[in-house]
C-alpha atoms as a PDB file:
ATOM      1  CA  UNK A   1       0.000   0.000   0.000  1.00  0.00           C
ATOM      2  CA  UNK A   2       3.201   2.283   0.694  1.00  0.00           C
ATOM      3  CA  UNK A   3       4.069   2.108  -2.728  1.00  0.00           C
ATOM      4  CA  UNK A   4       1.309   2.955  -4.343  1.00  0.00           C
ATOM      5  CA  UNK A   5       0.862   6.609  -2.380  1.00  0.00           C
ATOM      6  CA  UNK A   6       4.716   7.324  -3.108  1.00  0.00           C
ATOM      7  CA  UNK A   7       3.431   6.113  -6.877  1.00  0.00           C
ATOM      8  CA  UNK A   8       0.344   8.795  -6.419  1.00  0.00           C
ATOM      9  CA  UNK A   9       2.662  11.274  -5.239  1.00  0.00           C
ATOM     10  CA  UNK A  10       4.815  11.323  -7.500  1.00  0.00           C
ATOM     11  CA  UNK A  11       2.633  11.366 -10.885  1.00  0.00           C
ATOM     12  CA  UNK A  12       0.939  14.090  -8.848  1.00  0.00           C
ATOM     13  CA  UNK A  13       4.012  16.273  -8.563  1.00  0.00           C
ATOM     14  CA  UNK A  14       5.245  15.364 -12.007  1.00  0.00           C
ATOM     15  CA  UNK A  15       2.079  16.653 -13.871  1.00  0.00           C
ATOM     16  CA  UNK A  16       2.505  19.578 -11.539  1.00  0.00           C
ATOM     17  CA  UNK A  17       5.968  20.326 -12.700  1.00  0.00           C
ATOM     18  CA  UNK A  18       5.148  19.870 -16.134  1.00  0.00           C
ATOM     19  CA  UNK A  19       2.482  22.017 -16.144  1.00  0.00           C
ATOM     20  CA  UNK A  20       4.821  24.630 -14.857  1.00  0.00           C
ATOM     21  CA  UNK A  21       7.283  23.942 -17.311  1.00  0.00           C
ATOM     22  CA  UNK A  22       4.354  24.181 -19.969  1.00  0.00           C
ATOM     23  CA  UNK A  23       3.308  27.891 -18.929  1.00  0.00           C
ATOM     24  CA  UNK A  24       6.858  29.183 -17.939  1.00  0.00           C
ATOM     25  CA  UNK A  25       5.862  32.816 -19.806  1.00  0.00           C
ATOM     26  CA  UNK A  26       3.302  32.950 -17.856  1.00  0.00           C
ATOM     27  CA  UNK A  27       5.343  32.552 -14.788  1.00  0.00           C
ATOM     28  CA  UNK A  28       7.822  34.433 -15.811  1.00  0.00           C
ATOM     29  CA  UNK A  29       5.794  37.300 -16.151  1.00  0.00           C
ATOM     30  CA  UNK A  30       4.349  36.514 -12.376  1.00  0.00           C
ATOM     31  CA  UNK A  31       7.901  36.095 -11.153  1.00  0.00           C
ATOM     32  CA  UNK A  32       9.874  38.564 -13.546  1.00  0.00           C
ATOM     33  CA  UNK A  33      14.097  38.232 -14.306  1.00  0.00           C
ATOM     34  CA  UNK A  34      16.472  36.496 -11.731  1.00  0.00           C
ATOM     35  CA  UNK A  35      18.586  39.254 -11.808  1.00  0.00           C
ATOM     36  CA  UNK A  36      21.620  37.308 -11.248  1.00  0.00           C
ATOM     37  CA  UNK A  37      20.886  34.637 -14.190  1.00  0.00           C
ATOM     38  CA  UNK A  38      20.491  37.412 -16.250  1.00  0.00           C
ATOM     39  CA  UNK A  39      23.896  38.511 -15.448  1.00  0.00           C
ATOM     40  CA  UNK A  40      25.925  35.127 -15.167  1.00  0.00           C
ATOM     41  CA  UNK A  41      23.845  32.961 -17.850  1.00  0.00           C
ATOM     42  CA  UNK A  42      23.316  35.477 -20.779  1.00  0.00           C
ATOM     43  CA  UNK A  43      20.138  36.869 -21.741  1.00  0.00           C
ATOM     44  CA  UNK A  44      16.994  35.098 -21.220  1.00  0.00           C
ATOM     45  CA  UNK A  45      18.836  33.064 -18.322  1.00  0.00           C
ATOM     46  CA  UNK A  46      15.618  33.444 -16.298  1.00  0.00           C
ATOM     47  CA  UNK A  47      14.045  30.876 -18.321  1.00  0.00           C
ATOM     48  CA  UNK A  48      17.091  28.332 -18.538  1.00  0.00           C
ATOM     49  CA  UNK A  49      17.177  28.584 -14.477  1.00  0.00           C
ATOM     50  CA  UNK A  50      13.678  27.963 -14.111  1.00  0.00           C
ATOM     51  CA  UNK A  51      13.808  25.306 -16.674  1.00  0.00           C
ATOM     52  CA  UNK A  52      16.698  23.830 -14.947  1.00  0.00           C
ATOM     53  CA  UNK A  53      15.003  23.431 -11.183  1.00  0.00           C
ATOM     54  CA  UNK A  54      11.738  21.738 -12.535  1.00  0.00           C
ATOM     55  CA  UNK A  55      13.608  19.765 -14.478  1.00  0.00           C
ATOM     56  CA  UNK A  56      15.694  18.648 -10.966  1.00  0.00           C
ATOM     57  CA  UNK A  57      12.389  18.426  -9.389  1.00  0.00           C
ATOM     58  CA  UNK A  58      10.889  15.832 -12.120  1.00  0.00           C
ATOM     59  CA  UNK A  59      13.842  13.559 -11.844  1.00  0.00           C
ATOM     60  CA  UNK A  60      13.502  13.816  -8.095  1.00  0.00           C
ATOM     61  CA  UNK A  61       9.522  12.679  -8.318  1.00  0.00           C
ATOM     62  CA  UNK A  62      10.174  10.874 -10.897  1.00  0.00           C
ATOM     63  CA  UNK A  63      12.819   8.325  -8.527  1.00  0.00           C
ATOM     64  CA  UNK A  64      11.164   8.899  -5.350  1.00  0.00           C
ATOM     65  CA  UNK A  65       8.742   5.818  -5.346  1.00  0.00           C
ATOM     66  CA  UNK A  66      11.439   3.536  -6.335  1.00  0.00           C
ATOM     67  CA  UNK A  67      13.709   4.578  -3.120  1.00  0.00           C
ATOM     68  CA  UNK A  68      15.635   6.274  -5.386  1.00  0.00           C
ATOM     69  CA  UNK A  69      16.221   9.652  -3.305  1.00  0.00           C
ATOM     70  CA  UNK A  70      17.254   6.811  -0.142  1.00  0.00           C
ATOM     71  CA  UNK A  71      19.673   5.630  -1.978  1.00  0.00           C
ATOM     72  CA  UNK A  72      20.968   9.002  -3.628  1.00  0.00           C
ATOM     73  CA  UNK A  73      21.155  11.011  -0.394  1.00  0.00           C
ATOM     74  CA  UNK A  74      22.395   7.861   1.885  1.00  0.00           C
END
């Protein structure tokens, strides 16, 4: 039964993160520039940033049922 609510959890976080992935502009326009990955990146580093961190946070959802994260932050 454990399994399947880490399973739940993490399609529910993936669709989340995809979803923000989808409407980035959107957010971006909520959230404005990261002024320093404007700086450091180049221009339009706001979006390679943001891309960058849900992309982090998919992988971690996407190995957390499996015990993935026990095993990557043992």
């Amino acid at each position: 039964m454990y399994i399947l609510v880490k399973i739940f959890y993490s399609i529910f976080f993936i669709s989340i993160w995809w979803g923000i992935i989808k409407y980035r502009k959107q957010l971006h326009w909520w959230t404005w520039n990261f002024a320093w990955a404007e700086q450091y990146v180049w221009r339009g580093g706001t979006y390679l940033i943001m891309i960058l961190i849900w992309l982090s946070c998919i992988f971690y959802w996407a190995i957390y049922p499996f015990w993935g994260t026990e095993l990557l932050f043992r």
